[in-house]
Protein backbone atom coordinates (compact mmCIF):
# COMPACT_ATOMS: atom_id res chain seq x y z
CA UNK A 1 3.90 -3.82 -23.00
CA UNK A 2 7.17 -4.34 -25.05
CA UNK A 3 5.83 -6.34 -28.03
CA UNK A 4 9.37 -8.50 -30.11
CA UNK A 5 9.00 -10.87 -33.08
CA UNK A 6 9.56 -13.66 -30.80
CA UNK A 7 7.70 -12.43 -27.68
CA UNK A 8 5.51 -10.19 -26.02
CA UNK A 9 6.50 -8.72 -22.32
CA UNK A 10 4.29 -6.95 -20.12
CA UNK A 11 6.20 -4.37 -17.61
CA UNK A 12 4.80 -2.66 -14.76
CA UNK A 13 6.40 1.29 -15.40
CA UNK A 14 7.78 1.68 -11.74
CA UNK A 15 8.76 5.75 -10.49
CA UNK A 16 11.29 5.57 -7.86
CA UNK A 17 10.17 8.00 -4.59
CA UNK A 18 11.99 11.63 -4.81
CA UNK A 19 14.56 11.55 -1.63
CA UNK A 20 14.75 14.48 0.50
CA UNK A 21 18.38 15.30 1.41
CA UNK A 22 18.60 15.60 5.27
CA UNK A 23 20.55 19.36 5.51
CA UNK A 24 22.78 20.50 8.69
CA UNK A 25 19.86 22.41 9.74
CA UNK A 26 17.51 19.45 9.96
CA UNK A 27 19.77 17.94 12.17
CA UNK A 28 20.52 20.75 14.45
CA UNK A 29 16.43 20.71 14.79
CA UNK A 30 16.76 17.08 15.58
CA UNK A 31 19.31 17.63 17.90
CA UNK A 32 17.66 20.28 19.97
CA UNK A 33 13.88 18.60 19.56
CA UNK A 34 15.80 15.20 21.50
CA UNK A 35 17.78 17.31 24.28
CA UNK A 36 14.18 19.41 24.90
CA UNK A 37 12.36 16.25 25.25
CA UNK A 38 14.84 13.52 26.40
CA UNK A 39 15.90 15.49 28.98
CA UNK A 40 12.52 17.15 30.30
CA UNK A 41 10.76 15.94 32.90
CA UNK A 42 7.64 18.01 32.16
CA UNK A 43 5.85 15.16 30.08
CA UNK A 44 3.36 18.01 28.74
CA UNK A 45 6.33 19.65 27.46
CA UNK A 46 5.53 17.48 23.87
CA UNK A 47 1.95 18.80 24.09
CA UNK A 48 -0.16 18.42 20.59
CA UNK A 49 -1.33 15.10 19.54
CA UNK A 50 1.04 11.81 19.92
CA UNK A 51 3.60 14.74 20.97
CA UNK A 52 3.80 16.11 17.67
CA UNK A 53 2.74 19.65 18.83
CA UNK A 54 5.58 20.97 19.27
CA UNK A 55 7.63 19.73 16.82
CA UNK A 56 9.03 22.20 14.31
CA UNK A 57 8.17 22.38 10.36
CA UNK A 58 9.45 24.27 7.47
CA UNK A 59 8.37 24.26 3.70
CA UNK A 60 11.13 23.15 1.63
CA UNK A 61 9.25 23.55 -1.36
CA UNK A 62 6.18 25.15 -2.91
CA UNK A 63 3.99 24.23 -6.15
CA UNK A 64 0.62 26.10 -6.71
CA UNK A 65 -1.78 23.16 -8.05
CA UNK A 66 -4.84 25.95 -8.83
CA UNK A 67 -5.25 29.15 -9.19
CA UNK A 68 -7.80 31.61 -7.43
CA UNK A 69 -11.45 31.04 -9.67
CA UNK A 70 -11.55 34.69 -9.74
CA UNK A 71 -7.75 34.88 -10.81
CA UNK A 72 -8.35 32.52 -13.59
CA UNK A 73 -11.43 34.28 -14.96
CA UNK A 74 -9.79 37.20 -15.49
CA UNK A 75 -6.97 35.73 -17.17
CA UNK A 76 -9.44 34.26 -19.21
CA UNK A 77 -11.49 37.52 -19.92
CA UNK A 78 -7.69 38.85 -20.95
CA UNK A 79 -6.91 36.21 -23.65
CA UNK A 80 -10.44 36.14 -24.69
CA UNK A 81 -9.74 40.52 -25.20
CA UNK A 82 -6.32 40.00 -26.89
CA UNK A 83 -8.22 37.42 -29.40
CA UNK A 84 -11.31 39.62 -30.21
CA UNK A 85 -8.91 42.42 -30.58
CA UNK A 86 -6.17 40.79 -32.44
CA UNK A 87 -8.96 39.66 -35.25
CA UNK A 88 -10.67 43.05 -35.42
CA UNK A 89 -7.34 44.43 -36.95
């Protein structure tokens, strides 16, 4: 809401999509997935569901959303040390 002397204006706040960059090696993989299976005459060669078994995948990035419970406790056991310790002196 952008609120003037003369007016007040209600936006939407709008986040355009990230865009993946398509690298050489994607399209090499898209290149050999369509000669593999434009060319076959096997049609169980796509195998998987809608075809999409044997299609290849890489991570292109990684982000941990949650820790391990057990990880977590400890780390909290450790702060929770440091504190106790850090007051006793």
């Amino acid at each position: 809401m952008i609120i003037t002397p003369t007016e007040v204006k209600y936006e939407r706040a709008v986040v355009t999509e990230e865009k993946l960059l398509f690298s050489s090696t994607d399209k090499d993989i898209e290149n050999e997935l369509y000669r593999r299976h434009a060319f076959s005459s096997d049609v169980k060669s796509m195998g998987g569901v809608n075809g999409f078994g044997s299609l290849p995948y890489r991570i292109k990035s990684k982000t941990l959303a949650l820790s391990d419970e057990g990880i977590i406790n400890e780390q909290k056991e450790r702060w929770l040390d440091h504190i106790f310790t850090a007051s006793e002196s």
